[in-house]
Protein backbone atom coordinates (compact mmCIF):
# COMPACT_ATOMS: atom_id res chain seq x y z
CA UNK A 1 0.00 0.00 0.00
CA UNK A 2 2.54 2.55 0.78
CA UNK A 3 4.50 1.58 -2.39
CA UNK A 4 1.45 2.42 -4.58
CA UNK A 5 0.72 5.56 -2.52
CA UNK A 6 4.34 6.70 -3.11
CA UNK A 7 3.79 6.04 -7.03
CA UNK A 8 0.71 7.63 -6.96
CA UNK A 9 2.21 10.80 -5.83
CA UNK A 10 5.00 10.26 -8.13
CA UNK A 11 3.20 9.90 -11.11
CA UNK A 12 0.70 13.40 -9.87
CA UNK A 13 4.14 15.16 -9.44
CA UNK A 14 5.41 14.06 -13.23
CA UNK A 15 2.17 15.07 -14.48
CA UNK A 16 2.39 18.24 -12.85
CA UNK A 17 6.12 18.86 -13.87
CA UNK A 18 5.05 17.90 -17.61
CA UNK A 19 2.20 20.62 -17.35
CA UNK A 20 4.77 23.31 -16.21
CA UNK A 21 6.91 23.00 -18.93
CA UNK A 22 4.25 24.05 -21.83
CA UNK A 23 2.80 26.76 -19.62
CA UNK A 24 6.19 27.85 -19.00
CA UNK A 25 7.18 27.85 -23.42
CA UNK A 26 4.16 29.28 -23.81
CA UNK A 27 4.81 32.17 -21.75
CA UNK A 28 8.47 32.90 -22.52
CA UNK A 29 7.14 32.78 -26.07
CA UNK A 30 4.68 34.99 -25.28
CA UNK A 31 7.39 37.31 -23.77
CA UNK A 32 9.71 37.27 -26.62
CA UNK A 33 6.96 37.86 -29.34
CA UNK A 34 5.77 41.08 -26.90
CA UNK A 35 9.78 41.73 -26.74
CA UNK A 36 10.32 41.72 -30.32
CA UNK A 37 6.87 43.39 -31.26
CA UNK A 38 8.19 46.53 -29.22
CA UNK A 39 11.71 46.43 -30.47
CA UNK A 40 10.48 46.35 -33.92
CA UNK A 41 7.96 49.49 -32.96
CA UNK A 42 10.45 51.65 -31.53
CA UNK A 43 13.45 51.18 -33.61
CA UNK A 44 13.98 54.18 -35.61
CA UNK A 45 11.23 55.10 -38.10
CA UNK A 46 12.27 53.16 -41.34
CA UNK A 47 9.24 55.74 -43.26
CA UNK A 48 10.07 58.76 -42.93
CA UNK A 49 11.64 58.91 -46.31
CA UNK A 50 8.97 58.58 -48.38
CA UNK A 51 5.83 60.23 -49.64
CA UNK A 52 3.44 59.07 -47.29
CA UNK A 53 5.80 60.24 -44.40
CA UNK A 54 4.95 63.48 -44.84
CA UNK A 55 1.75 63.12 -43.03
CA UNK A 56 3.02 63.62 -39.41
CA UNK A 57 5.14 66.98 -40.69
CA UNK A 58 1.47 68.38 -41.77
CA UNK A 59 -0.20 67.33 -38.35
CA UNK A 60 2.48 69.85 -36.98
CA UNK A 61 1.67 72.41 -39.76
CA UNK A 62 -1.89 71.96 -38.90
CA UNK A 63 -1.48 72.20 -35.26
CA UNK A 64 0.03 75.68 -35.21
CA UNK A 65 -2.08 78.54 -33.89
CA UNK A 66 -3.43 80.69 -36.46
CA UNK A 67 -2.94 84.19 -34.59
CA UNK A 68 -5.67 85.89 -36.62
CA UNK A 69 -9.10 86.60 -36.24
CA UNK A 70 -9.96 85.53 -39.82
CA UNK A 71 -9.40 81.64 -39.53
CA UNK A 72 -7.43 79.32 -41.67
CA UNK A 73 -8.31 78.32 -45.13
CA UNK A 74 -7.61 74.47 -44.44
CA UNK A 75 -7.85 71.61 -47.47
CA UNK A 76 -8.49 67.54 -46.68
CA UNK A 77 -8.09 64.89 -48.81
CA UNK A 78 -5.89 62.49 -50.81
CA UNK A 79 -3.44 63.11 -52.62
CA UNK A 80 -5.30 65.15 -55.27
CA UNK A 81 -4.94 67.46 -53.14
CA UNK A 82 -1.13 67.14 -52.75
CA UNK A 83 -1.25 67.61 -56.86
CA UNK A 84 -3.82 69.91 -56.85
CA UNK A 85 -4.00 72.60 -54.29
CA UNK A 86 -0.81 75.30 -53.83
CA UNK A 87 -1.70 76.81 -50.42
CA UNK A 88 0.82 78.81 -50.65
CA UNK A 89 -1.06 80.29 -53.55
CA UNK A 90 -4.11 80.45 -51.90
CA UNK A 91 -2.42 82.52 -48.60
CA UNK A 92 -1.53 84.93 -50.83
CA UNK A 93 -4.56 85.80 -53.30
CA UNK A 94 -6.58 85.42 -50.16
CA UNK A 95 -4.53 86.92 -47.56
CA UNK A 96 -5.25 84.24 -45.01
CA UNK A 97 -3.07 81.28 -43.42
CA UNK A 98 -3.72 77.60 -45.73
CA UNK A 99 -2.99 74.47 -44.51
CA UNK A 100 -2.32 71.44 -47.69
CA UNK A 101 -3.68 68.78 -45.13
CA UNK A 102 -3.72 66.16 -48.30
CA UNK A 103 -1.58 62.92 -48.55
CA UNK A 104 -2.25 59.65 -49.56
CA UNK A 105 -5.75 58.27 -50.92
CA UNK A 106 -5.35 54.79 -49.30
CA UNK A 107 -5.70 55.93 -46.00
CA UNK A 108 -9.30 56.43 -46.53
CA UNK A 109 -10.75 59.94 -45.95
CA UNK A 110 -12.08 59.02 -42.66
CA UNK A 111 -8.80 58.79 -41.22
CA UNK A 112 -7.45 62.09 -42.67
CA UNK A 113 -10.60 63.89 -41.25
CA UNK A 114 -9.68 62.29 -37.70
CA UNK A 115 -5.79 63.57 -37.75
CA UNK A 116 -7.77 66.75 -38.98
CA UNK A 117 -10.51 67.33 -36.28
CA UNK A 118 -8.41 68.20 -33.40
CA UNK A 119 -6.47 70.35 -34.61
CA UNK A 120 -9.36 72.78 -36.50
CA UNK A 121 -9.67 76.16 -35.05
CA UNK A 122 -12.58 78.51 -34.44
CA UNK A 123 -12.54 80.42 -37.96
CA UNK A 124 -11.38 77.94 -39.70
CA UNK A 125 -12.69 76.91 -43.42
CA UNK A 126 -12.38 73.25 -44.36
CA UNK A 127 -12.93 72.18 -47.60
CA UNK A 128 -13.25 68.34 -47.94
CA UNK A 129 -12.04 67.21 -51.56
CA UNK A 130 -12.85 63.74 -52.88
CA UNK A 131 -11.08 61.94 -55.92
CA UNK A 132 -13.85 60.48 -57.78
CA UNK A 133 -13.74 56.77 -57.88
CA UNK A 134 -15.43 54.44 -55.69
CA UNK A 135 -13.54 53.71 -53.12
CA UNK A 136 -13.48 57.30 -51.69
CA UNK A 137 -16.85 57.00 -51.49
CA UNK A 138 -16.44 54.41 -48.78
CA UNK A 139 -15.77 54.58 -44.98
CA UNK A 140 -12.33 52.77 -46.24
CA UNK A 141 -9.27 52.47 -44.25
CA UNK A 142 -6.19 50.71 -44.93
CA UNK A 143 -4.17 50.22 -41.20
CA UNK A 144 -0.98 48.83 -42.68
CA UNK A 145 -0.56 51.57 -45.07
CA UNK A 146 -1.54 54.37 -42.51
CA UNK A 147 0.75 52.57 -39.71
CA UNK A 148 4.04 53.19 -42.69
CA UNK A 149 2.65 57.07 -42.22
CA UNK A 150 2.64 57.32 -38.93
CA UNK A 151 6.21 55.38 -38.36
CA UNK A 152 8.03 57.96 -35.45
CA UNK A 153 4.73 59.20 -33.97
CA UNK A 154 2.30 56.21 -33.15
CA UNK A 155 0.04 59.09 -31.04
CA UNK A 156 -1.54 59.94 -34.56
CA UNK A 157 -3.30 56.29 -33.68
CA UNK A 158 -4.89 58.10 -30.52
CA UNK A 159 -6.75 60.34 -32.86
CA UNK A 160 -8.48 57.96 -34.82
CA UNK A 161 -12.24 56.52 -34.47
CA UNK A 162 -12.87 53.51 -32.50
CA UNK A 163 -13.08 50.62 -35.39
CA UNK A 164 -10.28 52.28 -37.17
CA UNK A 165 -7.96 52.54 -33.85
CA UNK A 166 -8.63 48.72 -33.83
CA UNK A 167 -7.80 47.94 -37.07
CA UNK A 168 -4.74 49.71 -36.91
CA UNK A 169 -3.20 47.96 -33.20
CA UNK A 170 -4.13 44.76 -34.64
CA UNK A 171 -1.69 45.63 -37.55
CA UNK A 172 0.87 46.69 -35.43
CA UNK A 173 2.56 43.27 -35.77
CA UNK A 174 3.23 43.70 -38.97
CA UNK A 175 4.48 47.22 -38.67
CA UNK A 176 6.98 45.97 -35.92
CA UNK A 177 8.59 43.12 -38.93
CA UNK A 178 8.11 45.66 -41.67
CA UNK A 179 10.33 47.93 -39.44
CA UNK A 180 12.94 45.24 -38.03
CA UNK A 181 13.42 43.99 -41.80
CA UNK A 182 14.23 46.82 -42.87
CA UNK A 183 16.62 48.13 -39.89
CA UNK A 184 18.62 44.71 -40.03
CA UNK A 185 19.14 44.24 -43.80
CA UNK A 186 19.73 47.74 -44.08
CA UNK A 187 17.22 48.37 -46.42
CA UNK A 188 15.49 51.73 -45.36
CA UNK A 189 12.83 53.16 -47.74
CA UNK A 190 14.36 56.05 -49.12
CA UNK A 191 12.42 56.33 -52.63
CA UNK A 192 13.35 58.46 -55.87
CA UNK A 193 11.00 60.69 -57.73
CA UNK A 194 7.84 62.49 -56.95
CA UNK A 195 7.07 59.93 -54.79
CA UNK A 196 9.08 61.04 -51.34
CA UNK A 197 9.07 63.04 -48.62
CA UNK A 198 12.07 65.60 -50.45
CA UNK A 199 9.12 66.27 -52.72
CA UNK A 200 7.34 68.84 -49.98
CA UNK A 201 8.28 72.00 -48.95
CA UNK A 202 8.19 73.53 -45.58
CA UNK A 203 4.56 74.40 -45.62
CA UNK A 204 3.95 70.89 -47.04
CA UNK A 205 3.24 71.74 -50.73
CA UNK A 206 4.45 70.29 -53.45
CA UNK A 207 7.83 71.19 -55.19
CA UNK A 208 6.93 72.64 -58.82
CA UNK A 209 10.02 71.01 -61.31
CA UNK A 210 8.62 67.40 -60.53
CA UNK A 211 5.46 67.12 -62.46
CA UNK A 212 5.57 68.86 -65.11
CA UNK A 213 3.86 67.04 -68.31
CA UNK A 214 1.12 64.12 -69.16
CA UNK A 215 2.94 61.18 -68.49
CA UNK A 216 0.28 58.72 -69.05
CA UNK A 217 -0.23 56.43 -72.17
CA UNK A 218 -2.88 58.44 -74.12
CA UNK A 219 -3.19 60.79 -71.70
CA UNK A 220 -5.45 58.83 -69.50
CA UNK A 221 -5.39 56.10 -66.88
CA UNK A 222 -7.66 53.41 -68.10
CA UNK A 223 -7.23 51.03 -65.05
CA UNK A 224 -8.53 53.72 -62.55
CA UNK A 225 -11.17 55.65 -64.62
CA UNK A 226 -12.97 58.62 -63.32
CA UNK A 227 -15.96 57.35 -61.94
CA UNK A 228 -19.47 59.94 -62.11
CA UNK A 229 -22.08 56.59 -61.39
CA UNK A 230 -24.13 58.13 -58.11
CA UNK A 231 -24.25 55.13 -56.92
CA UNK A 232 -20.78 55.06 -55.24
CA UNK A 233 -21.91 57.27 -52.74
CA UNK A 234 -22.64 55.04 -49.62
CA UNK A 235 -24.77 56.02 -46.63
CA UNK A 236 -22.00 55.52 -44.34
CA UNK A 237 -20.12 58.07 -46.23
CA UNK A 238 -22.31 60.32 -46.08
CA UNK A 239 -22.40 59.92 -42.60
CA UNK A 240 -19.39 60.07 -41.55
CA UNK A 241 -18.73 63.57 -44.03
CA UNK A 242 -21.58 65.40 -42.13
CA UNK A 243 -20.46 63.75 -38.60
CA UNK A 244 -17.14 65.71 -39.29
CA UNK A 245 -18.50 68.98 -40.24
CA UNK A 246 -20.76 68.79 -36.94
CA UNK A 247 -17.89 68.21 -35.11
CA UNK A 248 -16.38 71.29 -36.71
CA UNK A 249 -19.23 73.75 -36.61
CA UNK A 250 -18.73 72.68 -32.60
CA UNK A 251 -15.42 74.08 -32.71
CA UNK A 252 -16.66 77.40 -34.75
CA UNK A 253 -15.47 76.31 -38.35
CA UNK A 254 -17.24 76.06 -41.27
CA UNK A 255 -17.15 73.29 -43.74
CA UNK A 256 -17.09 72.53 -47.35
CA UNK A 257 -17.10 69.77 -49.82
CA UNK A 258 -15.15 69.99 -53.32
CA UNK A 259 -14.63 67.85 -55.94
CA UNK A 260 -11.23 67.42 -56.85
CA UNK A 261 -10.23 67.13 -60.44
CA UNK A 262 -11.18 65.48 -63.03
CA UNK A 263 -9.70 64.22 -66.19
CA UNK A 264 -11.59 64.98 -69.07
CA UNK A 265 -10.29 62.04 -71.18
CA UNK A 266 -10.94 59.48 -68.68
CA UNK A 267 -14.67 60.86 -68.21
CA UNK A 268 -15.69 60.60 -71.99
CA UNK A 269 -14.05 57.34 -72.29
CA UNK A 270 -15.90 56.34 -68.86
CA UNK A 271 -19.29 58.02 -70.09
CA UNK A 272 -19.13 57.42 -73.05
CA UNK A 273 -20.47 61.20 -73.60
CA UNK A 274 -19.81 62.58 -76.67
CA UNK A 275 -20.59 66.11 -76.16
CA UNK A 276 -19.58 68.84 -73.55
CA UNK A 277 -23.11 68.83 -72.61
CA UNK A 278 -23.34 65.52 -72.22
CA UNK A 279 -20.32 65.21 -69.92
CA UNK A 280 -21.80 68.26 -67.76
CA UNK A 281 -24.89 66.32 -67.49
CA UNK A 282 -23.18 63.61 -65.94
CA UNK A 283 -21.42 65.64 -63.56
CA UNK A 284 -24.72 67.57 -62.75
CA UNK A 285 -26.25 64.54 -61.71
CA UNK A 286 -24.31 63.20 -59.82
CA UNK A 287 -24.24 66.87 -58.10
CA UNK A 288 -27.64 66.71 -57.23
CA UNK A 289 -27.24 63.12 -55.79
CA UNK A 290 -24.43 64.00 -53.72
CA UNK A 291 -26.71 66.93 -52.35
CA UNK A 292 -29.16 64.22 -51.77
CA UNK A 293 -27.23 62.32 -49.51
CA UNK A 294 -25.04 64.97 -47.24
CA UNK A 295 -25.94 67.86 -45.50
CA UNK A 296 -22.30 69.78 -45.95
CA UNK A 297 -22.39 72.44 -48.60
CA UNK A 298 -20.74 71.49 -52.12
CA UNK A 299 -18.55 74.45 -52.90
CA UNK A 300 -17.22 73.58 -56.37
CA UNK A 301 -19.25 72.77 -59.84
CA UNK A 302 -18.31 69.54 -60.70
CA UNK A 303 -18.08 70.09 -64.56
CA UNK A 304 -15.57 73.15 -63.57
CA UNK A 305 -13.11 70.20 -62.19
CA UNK A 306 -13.02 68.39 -64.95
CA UNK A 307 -10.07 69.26 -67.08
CA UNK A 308 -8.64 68.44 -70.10
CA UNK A 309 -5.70 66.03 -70.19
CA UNK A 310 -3.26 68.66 -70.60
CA UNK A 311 -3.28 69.39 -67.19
CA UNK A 312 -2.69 66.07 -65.22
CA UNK A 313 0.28 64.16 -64.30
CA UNK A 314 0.41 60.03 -64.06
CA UNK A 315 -3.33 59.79 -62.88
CA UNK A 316 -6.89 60.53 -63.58
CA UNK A 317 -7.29 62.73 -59.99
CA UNK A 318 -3.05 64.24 -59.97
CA UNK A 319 -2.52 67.35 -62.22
CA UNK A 320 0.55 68.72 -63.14
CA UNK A 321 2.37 71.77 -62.39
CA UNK A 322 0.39 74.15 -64.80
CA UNK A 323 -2.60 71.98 -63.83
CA UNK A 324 -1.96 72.93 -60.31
CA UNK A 325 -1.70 76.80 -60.54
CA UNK A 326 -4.95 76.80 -62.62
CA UNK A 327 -6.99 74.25 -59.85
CA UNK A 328 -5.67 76.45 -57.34
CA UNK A 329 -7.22 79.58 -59.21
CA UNK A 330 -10.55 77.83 -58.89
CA UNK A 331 -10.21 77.32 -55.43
CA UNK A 332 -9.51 81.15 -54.92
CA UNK A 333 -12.32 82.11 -56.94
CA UNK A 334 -15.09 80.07 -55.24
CA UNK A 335 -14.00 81.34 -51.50
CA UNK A 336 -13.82 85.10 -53.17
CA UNK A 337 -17.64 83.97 -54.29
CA UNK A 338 -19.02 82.81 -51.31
CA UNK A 339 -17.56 85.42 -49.11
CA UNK A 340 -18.72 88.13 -51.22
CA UNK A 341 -14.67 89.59 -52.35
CA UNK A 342 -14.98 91.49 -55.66
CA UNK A 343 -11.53 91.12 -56.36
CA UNK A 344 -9.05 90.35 -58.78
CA UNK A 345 -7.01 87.50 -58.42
CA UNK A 346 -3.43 87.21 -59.91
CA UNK A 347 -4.13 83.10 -60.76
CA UNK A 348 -5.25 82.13 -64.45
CA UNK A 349 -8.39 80.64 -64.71
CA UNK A 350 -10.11 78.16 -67.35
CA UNK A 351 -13.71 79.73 -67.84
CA UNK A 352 -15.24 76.29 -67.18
CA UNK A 353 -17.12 77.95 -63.99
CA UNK A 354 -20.37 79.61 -65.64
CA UNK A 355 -20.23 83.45 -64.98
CA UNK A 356 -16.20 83.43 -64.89
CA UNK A 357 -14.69 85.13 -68.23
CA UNK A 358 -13.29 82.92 -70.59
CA UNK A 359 -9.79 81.65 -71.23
CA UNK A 360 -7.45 84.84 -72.16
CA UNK A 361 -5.36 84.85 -75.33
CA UNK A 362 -2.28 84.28 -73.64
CA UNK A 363 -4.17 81.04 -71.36
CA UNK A 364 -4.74 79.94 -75.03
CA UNK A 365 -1.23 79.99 -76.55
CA UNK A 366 -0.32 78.28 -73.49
CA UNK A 367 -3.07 75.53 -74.15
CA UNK A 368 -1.86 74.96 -77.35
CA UNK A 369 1.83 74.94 -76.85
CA UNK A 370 1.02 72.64 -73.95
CA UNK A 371 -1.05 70.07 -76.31
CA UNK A 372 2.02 70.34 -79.16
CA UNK A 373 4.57 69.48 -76.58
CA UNK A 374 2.56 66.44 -75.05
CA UNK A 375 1.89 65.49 -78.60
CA UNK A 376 5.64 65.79 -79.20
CA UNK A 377 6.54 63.35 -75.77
CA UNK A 378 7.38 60.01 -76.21
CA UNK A 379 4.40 58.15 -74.83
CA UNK A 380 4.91 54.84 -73.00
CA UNK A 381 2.83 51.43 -74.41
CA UNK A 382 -0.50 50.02 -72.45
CA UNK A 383 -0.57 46.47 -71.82
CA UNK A 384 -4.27 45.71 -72.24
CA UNK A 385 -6.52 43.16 -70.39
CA UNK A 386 -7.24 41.52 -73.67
CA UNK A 387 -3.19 41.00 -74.08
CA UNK A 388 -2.54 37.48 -71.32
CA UNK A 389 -5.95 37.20 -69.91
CA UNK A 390 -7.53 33.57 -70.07
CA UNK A 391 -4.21 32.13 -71.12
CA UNK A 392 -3.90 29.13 -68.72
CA UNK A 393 -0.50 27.85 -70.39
CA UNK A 394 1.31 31.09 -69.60
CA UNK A 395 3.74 31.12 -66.43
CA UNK A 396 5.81 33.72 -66.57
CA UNK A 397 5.32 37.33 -67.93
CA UNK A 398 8.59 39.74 -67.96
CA UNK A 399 6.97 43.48 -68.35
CA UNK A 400 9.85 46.19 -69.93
CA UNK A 401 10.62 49.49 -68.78
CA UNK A 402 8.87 50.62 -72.41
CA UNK A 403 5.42 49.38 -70.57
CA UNK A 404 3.78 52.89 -68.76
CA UNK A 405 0.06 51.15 -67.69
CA UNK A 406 -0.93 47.45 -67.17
CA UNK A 407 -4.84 47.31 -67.51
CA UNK A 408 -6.97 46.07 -64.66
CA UNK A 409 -7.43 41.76 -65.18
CA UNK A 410 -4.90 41.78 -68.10
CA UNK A 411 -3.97 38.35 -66.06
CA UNK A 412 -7.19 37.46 -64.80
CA UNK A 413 -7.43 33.60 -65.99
CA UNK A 414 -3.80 33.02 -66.41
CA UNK A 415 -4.26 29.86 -63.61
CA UNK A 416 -0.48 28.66 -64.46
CA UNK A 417 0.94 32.03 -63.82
CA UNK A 418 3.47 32.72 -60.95
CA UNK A 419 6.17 35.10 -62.06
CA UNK A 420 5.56 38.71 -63.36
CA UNK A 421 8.53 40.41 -63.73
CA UNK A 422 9.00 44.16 -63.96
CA UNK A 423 12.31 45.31 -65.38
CA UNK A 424 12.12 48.83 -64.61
CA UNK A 425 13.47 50.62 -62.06
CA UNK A 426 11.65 53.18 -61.32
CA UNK A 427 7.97 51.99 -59.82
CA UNK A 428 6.17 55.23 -61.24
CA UNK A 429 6.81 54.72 -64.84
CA UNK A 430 4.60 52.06 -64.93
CA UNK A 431 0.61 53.11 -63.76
CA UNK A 432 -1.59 49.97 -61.98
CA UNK A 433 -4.87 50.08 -60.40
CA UNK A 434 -6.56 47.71 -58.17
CA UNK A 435 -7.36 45.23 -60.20
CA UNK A 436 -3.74 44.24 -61.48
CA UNK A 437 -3.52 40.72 -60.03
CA UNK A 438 -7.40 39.85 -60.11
CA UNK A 439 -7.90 36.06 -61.45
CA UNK A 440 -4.17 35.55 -60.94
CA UNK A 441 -1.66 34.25 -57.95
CA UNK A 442 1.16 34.84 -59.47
CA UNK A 443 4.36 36.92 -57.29
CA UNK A 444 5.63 40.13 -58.58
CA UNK A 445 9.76 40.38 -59.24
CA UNK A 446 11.21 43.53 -59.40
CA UNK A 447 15.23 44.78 -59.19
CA UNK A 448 16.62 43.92 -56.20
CA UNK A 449 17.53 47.34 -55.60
CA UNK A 450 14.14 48.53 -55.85
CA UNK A 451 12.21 46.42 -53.98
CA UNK A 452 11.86 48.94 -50.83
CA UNK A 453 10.42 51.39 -53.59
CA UNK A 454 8.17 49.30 -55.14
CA UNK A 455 6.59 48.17 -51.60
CA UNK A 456 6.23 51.82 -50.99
CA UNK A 457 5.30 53.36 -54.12
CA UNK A 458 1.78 55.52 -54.56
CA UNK A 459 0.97 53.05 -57.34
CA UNK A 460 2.48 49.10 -56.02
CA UNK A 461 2.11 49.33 -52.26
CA UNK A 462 -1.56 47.96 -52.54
CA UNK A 463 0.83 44.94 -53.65
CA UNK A 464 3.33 44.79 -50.84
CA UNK A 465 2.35 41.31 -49.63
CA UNK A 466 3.36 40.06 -53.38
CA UNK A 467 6.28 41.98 -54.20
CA UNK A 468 9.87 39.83 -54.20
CA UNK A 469 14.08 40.77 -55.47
CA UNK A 470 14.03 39.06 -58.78
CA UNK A 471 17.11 37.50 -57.01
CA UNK A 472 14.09 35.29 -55.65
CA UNK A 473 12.63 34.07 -58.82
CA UNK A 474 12.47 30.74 -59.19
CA UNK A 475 14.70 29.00 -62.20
């Protein structure tokens, strides 16, 4: 009896020892991951470099006391309004303080308006622009792309709404291995081109010199088209536009929504109008439904922001440097008509706004020597969706720097594709929407020395997850 008694307790005690043991793994692995989850987090900010770093530079902009009575002309949004609004410009046709509080389009517009709200002063006047395509007419948010943004200054995460806060700690994770990988191979994002931080000035405009023609093929991008259906306006939108400007009138500002440009090519191959009238008919219509669905004012005429090709950059919603002074001139003409100011402005304008004069002789010549030299520029090749799509014996594409625009689905189908392989460079020479890799699970390869600038770039860092060195590809 006391020999079984002793085993008895022997055998408890092994069972208890071999229950420690996983508890005790468990934990310490529990430990490390928490360990290595704030190393990663606090090592030095691996984003700061590129164009979506910006963002915490304008928080400060935004956050710095007016000093005058007469408010702050202050303009939200993507980054049409990086390409589109000089508020530099507008400070000095309207003699007022402007804040460029635009960046990056796949953050979603709710979380712009929530780094916005805290910082908007009584007097204020926020306009809210909109690129017109669908998904900005969503309560979208992307956290990993946001989290690259807000890399050195993780309290912009205390400003946003509940279900986006979420979304964005439970992508932290992968914030904290973005940040390591980079640190420990070296490999900081420091990107070339439009597309970085050294594009901004001070006041957190954009540098003229850097878009300066049409660089799409046939002037238009045909993967992301400009999109007037009403029905991409959702409720929860809506919502979420007039929560904002409630939250604003609290704080004694007054708010605005504007339509951000338009390109004219893109909406008559979208429409399918084939008149002026026709294309204003679409963009009154969708007016009215807007008007319909939100309480905030709409400051701009929609047909006034649509604008010929000659005036955009390497998308549908980004004008170019000429394009820019003459948005901008909208902008100051609308505020000098709703606030009652008879007076000049310096800025050309288009005469697309009824009741403004038409285009002066010199605005002419320099429509027409803008259309000869774009005719003049090399243009880059499109790679259509009818080019690979359906081709199930295809399984490996290699796309040249001579490519400027894949098509959305040009590989939907292609079930034995894995490799695409991009030879160029330089990620912004070649325009991709969301679509690209519909129907498809095949891995993008790009130069091993620009990986980090493909992962970060304003058109491939939907694509992060799927982006490998062509030192990777398979033989």
């Amino acid at each position: 009896m006391e020999n079984e008694s002793k085993n008895r307790r022997d055998s408890q005690r092994g069972r208890g020892q071999g229950l420690l043991l996983p508890v005790f793994c468990a934990i310490l692995s529990l430990a490390l991951l928490i360990g290595a989850l704030l190393v990663g987090l606090f090592l030095p900010a691996q984003y700061d470099s590129t164009f979506s770093g910006e963002l915490k530079y304008k928080r400060r902009i935004l956050a710095q006391e007016n000093g005058t009575a007469s408010g702050r002309i202050v303009c939200i949004g993507g980054s049409s309004v990086v390409f589109g609004v000089d508020t530099a410009l507008l400070a000095q046709e309207l003699s007022k303080s402007a804040v460029n509080f635009g960046s990056y389009a796949g953050f979603g517009l709710g979380a712009m308006l929530d780094l916005a709200l805290p910082d908007i002063q009584t007097g204020d006047t926020v306009i809210v622009f909109c690129e017109q395509q669908a998904q900005m007419y969503e309560n979208f948010f992307d956290p990993k792309v946001f989290l690259q943004a807000a890399d050195g200054d993780l309290s912009m995460l205390e400003c946003l709404s509940g279900s986006r806060r979420k979304k964005a700690v439970f992508a932290l994770p992968d914030l904290a291995v973005q940040k390591a990988r980079h640190y420990f191979t070296d490999s900081t994002p420091d990107p070339e081109g439009i597309y970085a931080r050294r594009s901004f000035t001070d006041d957190g405009n954009l540098k003229y010199g850097l878009a300066t023609d049409n660089v799409m093929a046939d002037g238009a991008d045909l993967a992301t088209p400009v999109d007037l259906n009403p029905s991409i306006i959702t409720d929860e939108w809506a919502e979420l536009v007039d929560t904002f400007a409630r939250q604003c009138k609290d704080k004694g500002a007054l708010v605005y929504f504007h339509f951000g440009p338009m390109n004219e090519a893109s909406v008559k191959a979208e429409t399918k109008a084939a008149s002026e009238g026709e294309i204003e008919g679409e963009a009154e219509t969708f007016c009215k439904a807007l008007e319909e669905k939100i309480t905030v004012p709409v400051l701009s005429d929609p047909y006034a922001c649509i604008l010929p090709q000659e005036y955009f950059y390497d998308t549908n919603f980004h004008l170019n440097d000429k394009g820019r002074i003459l948005f901008t001139g909208l902008l100051v003409w609308e505020l000098k008509a709703v606030s009652e100011d008879n007076s000049e402005t310096s800025l050309p304008t288009y005469g697309m706004v009824r009741g403004v004069p038409e285009k002066t002789e010199e605005e002419e010549t320099s429509r027409e020597s803008g259309e000869e030299e774009t005719a003049q520029k090399e243009k880059k090749s499109v790679l259509t969706a009818d080019t690979y799509a359906g081709n199930t014996t295809l399984t490996k594409v290699t796309i040249p720097e001579s490519v400027g625009q894949i098509e959305d689905g040009a590989f939907e189908g292609c079930s034995a594709l894995r490799a695409i392989v991009l030879e160029s460079k330089e990620p912004s020479s070649c325009i991709v929407g969301t679509g690209l890799l519909d129907g498809t699970a095949a891995m993008l390869y790009v130069p091993d020395t620009a990986l980090s600038d493909y992962k970060v770039n304003y058109f491939w860092s939907q694509y992060a997850d799927r982006i490998l060195p062509v030192s990777d590809l398979p033989e």
